[in-house]
C-alpha atoms as a PDB file:
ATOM      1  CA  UNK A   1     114.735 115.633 214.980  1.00  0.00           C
ATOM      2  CA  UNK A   2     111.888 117.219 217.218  1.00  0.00           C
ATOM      3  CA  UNK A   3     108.663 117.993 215.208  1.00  0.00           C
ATOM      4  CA  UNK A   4     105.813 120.203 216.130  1.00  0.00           C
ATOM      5  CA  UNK A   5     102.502 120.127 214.421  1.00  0.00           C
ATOM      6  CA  UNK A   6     100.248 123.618 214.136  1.00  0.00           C
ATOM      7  CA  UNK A   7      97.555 125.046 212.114  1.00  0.00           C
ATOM      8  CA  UNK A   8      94.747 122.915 212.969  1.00  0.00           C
ATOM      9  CA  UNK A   9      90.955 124.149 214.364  1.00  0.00           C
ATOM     10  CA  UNK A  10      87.477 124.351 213.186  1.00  0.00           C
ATOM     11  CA  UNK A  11      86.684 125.081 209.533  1.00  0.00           C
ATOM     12  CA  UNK A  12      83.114 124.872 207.227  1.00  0.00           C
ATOM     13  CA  UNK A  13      83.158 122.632 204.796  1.00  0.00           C
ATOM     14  CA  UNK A  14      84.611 123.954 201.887  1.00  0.00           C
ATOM     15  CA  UNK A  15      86.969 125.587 203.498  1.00  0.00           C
ATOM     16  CA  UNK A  16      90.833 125.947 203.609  1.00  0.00           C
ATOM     17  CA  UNK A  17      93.177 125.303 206.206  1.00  0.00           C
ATOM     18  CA  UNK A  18      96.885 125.132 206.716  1.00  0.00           C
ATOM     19  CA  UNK A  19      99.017 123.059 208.775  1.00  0.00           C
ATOM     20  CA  UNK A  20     102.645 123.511 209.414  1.00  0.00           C
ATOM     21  CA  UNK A  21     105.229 121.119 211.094  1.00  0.00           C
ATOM     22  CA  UNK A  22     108.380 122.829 212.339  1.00  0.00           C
ATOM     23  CA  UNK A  23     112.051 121.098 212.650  1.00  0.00           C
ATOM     24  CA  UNK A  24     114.653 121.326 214.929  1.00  0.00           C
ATOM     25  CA  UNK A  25     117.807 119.658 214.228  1.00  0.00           C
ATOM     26  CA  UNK A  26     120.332 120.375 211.372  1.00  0.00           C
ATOM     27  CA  UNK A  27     119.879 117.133 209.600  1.00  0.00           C
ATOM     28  CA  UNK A  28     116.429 118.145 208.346  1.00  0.00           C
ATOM     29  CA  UNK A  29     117.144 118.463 205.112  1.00  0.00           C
ATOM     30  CA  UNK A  30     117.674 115.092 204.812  1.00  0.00           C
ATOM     31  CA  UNK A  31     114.450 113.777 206.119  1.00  0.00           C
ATOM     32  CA  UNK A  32     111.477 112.889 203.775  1.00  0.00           C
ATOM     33  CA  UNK A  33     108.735 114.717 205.704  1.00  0.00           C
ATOM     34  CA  UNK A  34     105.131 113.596 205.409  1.00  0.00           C
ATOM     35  CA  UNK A  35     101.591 113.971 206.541  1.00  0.00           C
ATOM     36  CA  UNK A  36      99.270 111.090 208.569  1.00  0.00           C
ATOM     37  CA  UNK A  37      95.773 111.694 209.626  1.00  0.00           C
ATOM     38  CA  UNK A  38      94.372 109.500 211.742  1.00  0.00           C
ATOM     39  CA  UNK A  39      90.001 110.038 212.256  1.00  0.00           C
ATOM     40  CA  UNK A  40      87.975 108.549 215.244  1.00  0.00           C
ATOM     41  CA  UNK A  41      88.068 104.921 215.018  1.00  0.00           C
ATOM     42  CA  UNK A  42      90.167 104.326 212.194  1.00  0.00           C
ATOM     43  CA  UNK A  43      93.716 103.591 211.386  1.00  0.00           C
ATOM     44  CA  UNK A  44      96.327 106.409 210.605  1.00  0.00           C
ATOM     45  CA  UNK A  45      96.479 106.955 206.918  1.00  0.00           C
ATOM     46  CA  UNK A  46      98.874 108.165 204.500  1.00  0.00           C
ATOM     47  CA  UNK A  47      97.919 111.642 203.520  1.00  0.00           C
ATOM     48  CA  UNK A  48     101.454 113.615 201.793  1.00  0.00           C
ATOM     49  CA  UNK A  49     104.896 113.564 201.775  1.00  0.00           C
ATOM     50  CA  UNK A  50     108.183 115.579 200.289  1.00  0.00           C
ATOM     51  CA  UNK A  51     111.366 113.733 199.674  1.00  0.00           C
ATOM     52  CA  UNK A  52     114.298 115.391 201.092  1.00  0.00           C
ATOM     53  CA  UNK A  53     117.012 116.209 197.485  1.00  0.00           C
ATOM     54  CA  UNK A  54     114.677 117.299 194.672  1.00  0.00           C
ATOM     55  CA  UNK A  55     111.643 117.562 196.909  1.00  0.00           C
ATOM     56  CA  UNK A  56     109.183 115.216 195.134  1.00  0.00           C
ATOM     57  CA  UNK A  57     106.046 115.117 196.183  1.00  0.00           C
ATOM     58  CA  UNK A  58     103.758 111.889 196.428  1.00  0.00           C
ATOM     59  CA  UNK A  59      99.488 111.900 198.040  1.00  0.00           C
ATOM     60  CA  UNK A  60      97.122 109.877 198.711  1.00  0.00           C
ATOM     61  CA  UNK A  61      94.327 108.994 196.684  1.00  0.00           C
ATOM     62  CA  UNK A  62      91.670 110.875 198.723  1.00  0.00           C
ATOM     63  CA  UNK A  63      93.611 114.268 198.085  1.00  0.00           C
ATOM     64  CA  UNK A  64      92.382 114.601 194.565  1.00  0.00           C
ATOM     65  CA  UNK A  65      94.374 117.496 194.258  1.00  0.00           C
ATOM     66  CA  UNK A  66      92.830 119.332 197.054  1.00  0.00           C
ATOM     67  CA  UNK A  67      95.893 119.486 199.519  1.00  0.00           C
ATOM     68  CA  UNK A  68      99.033 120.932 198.169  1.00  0.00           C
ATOM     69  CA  UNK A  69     102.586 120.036 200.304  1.00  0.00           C
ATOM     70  CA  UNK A  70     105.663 122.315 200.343  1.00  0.00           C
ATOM     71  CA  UNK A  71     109.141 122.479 202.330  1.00  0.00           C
ATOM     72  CA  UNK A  72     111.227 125.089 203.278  1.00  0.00           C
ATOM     73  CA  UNK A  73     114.392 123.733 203.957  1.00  0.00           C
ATOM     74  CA  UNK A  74     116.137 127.123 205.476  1.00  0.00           C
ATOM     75  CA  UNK A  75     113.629 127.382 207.856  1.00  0.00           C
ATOM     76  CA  UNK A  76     112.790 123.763 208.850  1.00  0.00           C
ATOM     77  CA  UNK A  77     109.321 123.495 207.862  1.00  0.00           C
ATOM     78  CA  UNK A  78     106.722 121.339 205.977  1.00  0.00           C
ATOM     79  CA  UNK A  79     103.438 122.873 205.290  1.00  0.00           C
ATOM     80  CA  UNK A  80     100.333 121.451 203.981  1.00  0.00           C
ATOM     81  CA  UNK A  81      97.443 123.554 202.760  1.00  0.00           C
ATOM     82  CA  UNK A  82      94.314 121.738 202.456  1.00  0.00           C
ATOM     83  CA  UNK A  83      91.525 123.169 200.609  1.00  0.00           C
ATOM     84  CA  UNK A  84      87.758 122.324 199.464  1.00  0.00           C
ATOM     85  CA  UNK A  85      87.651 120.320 202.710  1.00  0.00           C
ATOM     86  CA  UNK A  86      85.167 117.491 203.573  1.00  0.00           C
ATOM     87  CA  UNK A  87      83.933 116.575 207.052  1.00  0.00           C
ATOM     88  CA  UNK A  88      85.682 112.990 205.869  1.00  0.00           C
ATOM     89  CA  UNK A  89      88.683 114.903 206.327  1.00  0.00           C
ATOM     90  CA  UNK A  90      88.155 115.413 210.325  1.00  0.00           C
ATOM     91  CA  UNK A  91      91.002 113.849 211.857  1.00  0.00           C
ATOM     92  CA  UNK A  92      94.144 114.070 213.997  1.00  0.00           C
ATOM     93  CA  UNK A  93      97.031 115.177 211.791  1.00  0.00           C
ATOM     94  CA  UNK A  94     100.674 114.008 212.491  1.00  0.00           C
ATOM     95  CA  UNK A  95     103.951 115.243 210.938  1.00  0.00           C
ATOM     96  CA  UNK A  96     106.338 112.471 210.512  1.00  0.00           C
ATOM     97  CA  UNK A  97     110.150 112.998 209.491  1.00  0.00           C
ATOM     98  CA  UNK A  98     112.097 109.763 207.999  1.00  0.00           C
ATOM     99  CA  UNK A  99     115.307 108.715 206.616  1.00  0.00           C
ATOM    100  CA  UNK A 100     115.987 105.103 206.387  1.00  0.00           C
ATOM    101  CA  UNK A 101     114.816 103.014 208.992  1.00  0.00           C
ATOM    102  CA  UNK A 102     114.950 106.056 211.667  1.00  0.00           C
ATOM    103  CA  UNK A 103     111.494 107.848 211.908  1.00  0.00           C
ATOM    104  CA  UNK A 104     110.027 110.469 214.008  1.00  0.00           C
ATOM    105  CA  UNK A 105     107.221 111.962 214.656  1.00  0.00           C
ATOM    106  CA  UNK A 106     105.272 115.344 215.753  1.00  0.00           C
ATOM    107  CA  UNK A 107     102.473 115.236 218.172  1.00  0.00           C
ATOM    108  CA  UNK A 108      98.913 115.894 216.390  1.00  0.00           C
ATOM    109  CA  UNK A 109      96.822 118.732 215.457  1.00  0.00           C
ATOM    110  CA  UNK A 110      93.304 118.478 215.392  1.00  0.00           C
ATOM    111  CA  UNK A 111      91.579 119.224 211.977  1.00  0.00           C
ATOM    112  CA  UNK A 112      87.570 119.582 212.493  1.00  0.00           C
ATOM    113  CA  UNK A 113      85.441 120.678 209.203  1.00  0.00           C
ATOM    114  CA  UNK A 114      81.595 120.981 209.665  1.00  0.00           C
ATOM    115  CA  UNK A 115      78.936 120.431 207.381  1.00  0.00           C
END
């Protein structure tokens, strides 16, 4: 599975943005897909993921319901729109696709929100 990341650039705080990560490969639709940030001198951190089967969907605690994840199976893709961003929400964002022990991942896009 190859990944590629999109959607990020500048937005005001308050703002919306939405970030897609596109699939090749036909075993897609068995991969739980999910979401990483990783900000200027921190660690990456957990931000969403979808389960491949029923699609369940699981964030992190800092999301309060401000980012939303979907998956469209037919067309490979994992999107995440983010809204009411926070300058705390500046970061590198990675798609990562995983099944087992086997994990891959996208290359980053670059989220900025100003204040």
């Amino acid at each position: 599975v190859q990944l590629q990341a999109s959607g990020g650039g500048l937005v005001q705080a308050g703002g919306s943005r939405r970030l897609s990560c596109s699939a090749s490969g036909r075993a897609f639709i068995n991969y739980t897909v999910a979401w990483f940030r990783q900000a200027p001198g921190k660690e990456r951190e957990f931000v969403s993921a979808v389960k491949y089967g029923v699609g369940t969907t699981y964030y992190g605690d800092f999301v309060k319901g401000r980012f939303t994840i979907s998956r469209n199976n037919a067309r490979k893709t994992v999107s995440l729109q983010m809204n009411s961003l926070e300058p705390d929400d500046t970061a590198v964002y990675y798609c990562n696709a995983k099944r087992g022990l086997t994990a891959y991942w996208g290359q980053g896009t670059q989220v900025t929100v100003s204040s």
